[in-house]
Protein backbone atom coordinates (compact mmCIF):
# COMPACT_ATOMS: atom_id res chain seq x y z
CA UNK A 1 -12.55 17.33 7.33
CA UNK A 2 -11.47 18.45 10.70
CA UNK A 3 -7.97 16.68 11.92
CA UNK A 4 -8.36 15.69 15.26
CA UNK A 5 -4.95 15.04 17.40
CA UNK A 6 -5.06 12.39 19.95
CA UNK A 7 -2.28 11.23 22.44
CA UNK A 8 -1.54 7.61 22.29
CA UNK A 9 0.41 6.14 24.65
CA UNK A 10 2.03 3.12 24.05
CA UNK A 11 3.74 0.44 26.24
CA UNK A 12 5.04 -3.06 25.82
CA UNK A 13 4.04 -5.84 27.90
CA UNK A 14 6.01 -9.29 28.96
CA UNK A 15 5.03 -10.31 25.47
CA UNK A 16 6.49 -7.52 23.64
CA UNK A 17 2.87 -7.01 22.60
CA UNK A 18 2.16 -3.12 22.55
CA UNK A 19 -0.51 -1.99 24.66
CA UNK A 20 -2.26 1.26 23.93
CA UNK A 21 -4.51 3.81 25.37
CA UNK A 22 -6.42 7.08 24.47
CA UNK A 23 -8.89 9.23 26.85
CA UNK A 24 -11.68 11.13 24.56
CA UNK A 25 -14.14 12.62 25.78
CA UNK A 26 -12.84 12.21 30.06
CA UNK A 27 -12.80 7.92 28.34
CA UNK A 28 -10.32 5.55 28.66
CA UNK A 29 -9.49 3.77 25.39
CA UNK A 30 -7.56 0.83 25.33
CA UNK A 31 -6.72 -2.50 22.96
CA UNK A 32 -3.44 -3.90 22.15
CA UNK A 33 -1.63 -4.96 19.10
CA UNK A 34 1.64 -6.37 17.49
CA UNK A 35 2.66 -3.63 15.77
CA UNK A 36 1.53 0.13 16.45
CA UNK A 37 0.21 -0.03 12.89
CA UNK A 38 -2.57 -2.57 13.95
CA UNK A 39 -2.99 -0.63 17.00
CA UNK A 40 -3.69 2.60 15.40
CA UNK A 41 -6.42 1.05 13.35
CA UNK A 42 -7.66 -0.77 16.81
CA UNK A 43 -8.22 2.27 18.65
CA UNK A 44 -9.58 4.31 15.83
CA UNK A 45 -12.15 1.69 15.42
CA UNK A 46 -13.13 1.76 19.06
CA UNK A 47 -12.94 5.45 18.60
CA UNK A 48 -15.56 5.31 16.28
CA UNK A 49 -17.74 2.72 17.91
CA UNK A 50 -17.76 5.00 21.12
CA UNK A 51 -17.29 8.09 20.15
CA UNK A 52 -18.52 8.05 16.86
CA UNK A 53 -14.84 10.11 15.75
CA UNK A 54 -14.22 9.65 11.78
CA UNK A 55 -11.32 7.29 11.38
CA UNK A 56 -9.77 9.24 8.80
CA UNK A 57 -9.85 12.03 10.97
CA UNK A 58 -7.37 11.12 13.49
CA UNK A 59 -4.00 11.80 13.92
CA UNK A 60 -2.49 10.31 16.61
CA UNK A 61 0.59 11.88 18.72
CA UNK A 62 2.91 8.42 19.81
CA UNK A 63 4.13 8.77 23.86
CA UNK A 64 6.06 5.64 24.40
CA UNK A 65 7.35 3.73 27.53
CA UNK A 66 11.09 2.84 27.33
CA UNK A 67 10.41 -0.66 26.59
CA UNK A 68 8.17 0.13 23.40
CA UNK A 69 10.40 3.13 22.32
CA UNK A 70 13.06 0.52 21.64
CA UNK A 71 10.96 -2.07 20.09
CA UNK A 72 9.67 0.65 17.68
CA UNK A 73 12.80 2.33 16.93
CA UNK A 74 15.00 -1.75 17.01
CA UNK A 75 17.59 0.21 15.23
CA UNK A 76 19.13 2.19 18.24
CA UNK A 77 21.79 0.55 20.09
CA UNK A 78 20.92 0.51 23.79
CA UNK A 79 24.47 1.11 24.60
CA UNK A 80 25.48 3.73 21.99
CA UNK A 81 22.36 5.69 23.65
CA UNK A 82 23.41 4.98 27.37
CA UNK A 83 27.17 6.81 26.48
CA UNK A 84 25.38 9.68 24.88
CA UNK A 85 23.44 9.72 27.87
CA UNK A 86 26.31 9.49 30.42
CA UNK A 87 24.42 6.43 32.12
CA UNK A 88 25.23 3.00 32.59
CA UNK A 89 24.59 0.75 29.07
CA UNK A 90 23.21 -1.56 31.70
CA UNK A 91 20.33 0.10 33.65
CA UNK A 92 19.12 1.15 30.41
CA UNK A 93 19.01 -2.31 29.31
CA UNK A 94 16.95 -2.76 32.72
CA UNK A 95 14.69 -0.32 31.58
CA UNK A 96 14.16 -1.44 28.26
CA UNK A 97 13.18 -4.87 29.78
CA UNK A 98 11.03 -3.79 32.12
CA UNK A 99 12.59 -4.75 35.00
CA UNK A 100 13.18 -1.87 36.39
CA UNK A 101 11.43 1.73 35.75
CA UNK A 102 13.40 5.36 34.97
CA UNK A 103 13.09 8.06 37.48
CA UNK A 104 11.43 10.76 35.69
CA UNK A 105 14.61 12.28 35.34
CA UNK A 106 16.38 9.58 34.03
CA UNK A 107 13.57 9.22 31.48
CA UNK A 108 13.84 12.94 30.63
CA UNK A 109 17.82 12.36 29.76
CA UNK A 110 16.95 9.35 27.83
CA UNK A 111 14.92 11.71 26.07
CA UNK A 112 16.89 14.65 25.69
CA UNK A 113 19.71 12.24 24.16
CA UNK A 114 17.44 10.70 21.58
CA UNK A 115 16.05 14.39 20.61
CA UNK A 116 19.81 15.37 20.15
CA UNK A 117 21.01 12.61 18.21
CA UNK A 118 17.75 13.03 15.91
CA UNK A 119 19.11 17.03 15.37
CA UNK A 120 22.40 15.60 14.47
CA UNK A 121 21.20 13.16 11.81
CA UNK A 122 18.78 15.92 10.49
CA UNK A 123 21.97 17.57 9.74
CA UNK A 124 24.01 15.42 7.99
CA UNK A 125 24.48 15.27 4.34
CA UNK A 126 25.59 12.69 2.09
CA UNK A 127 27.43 13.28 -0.88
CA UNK A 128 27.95 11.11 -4.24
């Protein structure tokens, strides 16, 4: 069976319900969820409804808004991330509420920061 990699991007809403959507096949796929594991199943269902696309056949690729990066991933400190970032603990709180949106280039650092701490973990070694 063929794997077949689909984008999913994924955003919160007022709620802190996850919204997602796919485009297959020049369609727009959408359905929301609690969790991205119910979402994942959501979509791949409508995938198959629509598209007829084997459940078990798709991989999805997660591309996350600001506000559901840091629902997903509760563990990271907003303000440990906003000093590795050189930006101000407080806009990124703004951004992770929604209330106001990243420049592209302030969502590329935000980015670049979490890819760097994720090297530095990858690195570490604990000892017994």
């Amino acid at each position: 069976m063929k794997i077949v990699k689909i984008p999913l991007t994924i955003e919160r809403g007022d709620s802190k319900m996850l919204w997602g959507r796919v485009e297959y096949n020049e369609n727009l796929i959408t359905d929301f969820a609690e969790t991205i594991q119910e979402l994942e199943q959501k979509i791949k269902q409508l995938l198959w409804e629509f598209e007829k696309v084997n459940p078990e056949s798709v991989e999805f690729e997660h591309l996350f808004d600001i506000s559901a990066l840091f629902q997903r991933f509760d563990f990271l400190k907003i303000s440990n991330v906003a000093d590795h970032a050189g930006m101000n603990p407080g806009l990124l709180r703004q951004y992770v509420s929604g209330s106001k949106s990243p420049s592209l280039e302030q969502a590329k650092r935000i980015e670049h920061t979490l890819h760097n701490l994720a090297l530095e973990l990858q690195k570490a070694t604990i000892i017994v």
